[in-house]
Protein backbone atom coordinates (compact mmCIF):
# COMPACT_ATOMS: atom_id res chain seq x y z
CA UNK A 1 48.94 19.01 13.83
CA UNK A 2 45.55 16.93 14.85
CA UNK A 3 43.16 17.19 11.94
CA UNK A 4 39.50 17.18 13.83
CA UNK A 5 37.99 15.19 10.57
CA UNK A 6 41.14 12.64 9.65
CA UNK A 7 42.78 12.03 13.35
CA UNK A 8 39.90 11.04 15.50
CA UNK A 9 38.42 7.50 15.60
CA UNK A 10 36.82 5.41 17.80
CA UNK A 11 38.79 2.22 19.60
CA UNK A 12 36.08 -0.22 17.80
CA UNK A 13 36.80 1.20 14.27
CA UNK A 14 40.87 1.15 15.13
CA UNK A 15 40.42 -2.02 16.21
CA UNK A 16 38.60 -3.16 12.90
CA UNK A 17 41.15 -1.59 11.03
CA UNK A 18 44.18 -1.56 12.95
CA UNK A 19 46.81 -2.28 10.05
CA UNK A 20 45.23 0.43 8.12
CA UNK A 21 45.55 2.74 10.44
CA UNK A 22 49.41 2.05 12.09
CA UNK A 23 50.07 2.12 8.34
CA UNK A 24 48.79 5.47 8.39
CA UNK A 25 49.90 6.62 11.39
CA UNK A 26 53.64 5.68 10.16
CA UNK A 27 53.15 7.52 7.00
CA UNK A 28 51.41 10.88 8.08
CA UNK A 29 53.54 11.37 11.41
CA UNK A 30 50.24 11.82 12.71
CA UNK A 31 48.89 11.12 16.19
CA UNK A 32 45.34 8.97 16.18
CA UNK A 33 42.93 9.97 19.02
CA UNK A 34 40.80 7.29 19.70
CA UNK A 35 37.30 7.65 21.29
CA UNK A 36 35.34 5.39 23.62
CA UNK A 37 31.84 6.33 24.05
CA UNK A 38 32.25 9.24 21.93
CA UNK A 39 34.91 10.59 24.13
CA UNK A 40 38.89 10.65 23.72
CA UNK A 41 40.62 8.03 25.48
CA UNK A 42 43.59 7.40 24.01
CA UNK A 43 46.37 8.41 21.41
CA UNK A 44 48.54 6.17 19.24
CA UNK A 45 51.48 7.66 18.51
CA UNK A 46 54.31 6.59 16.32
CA UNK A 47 57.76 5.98 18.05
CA UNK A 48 59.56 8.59 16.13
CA UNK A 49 57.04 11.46 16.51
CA UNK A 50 56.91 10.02 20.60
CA UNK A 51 60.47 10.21 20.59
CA UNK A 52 60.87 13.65 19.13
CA UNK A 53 57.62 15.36 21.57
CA UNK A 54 59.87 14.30 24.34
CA UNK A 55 62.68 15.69 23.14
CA UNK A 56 60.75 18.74 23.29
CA UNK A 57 59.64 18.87 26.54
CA UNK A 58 63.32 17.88 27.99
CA UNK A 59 64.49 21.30 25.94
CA UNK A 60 61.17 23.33 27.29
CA UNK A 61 62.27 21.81 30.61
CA UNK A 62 66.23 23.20 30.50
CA UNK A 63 65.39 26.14 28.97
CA UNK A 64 62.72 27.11 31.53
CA UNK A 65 65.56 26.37 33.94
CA UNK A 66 68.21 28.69 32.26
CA UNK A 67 65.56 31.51 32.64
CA UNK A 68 64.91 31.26 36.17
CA UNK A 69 69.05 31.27 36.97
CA UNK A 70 69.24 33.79 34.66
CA UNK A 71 66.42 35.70 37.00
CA UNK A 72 67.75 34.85 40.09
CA UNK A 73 70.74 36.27 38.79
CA UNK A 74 69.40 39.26 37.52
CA UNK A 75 68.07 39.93 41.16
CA UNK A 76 71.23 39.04 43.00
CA UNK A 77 69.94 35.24 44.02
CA UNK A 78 72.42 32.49 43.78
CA UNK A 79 76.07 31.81 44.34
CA UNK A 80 79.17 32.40 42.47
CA UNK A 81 80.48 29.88 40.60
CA UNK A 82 83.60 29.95 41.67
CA UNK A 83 82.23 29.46 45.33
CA UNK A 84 79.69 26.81 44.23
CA UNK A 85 83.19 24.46 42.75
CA UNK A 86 85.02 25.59 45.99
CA UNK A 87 82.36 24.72 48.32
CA UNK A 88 81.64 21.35 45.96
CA UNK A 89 85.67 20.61 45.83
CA UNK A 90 85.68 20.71 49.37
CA UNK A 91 82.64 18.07 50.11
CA UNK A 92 84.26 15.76 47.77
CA UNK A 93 87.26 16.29 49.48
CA UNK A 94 86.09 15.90 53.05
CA UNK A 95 83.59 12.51 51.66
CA UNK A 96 85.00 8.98 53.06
């Protein structure tokens, strides 16, 4: 979570203090949002924390897919799967 009063700094002061703050940003798991003219620009991330936000998304991202087959489904949308692997057995069969 961003803390308003810790978490936002401006790309001069980060760039002052840079070791200070990747230090701290390793440390807290933290994201830094960094302002230029008063105005957020940028965020530094760790790796880790990057790492795991993705991860994230790519689960959002199949799960919003499992609900809309699951909705299609529920409305009588979509194929059997017994005739989606027939009808895929047979382009791989017919493929030079």
């Amino acid at each position: 979570m961003i803390n308003l009063s810790r978490d936002i700094h401006s790309l001069t002061d980060f760039k002052r203090n840079t070791a200070e703050f990747l230090q701290r940003i390793k440390q807290t798991k933290h994201p830094l949002i960094l302002t230029v003219n008063g105005k957020a620009e940028l965020v530094v991330q760790d790796a880790e924390s990057y790492q795991k936000l993705l991860d994230a998304a790519e689960l959002l991202e199949t799960l919003k897919g499992i609900k809309l087959g699951l909705e299609q489904m529920d409305k009588g949308q979509g194929q059997k799967a017994q005739d989606f692997f027939n009808e895929l057995f047979n382009k791989i069969d017919s493929s030079p």
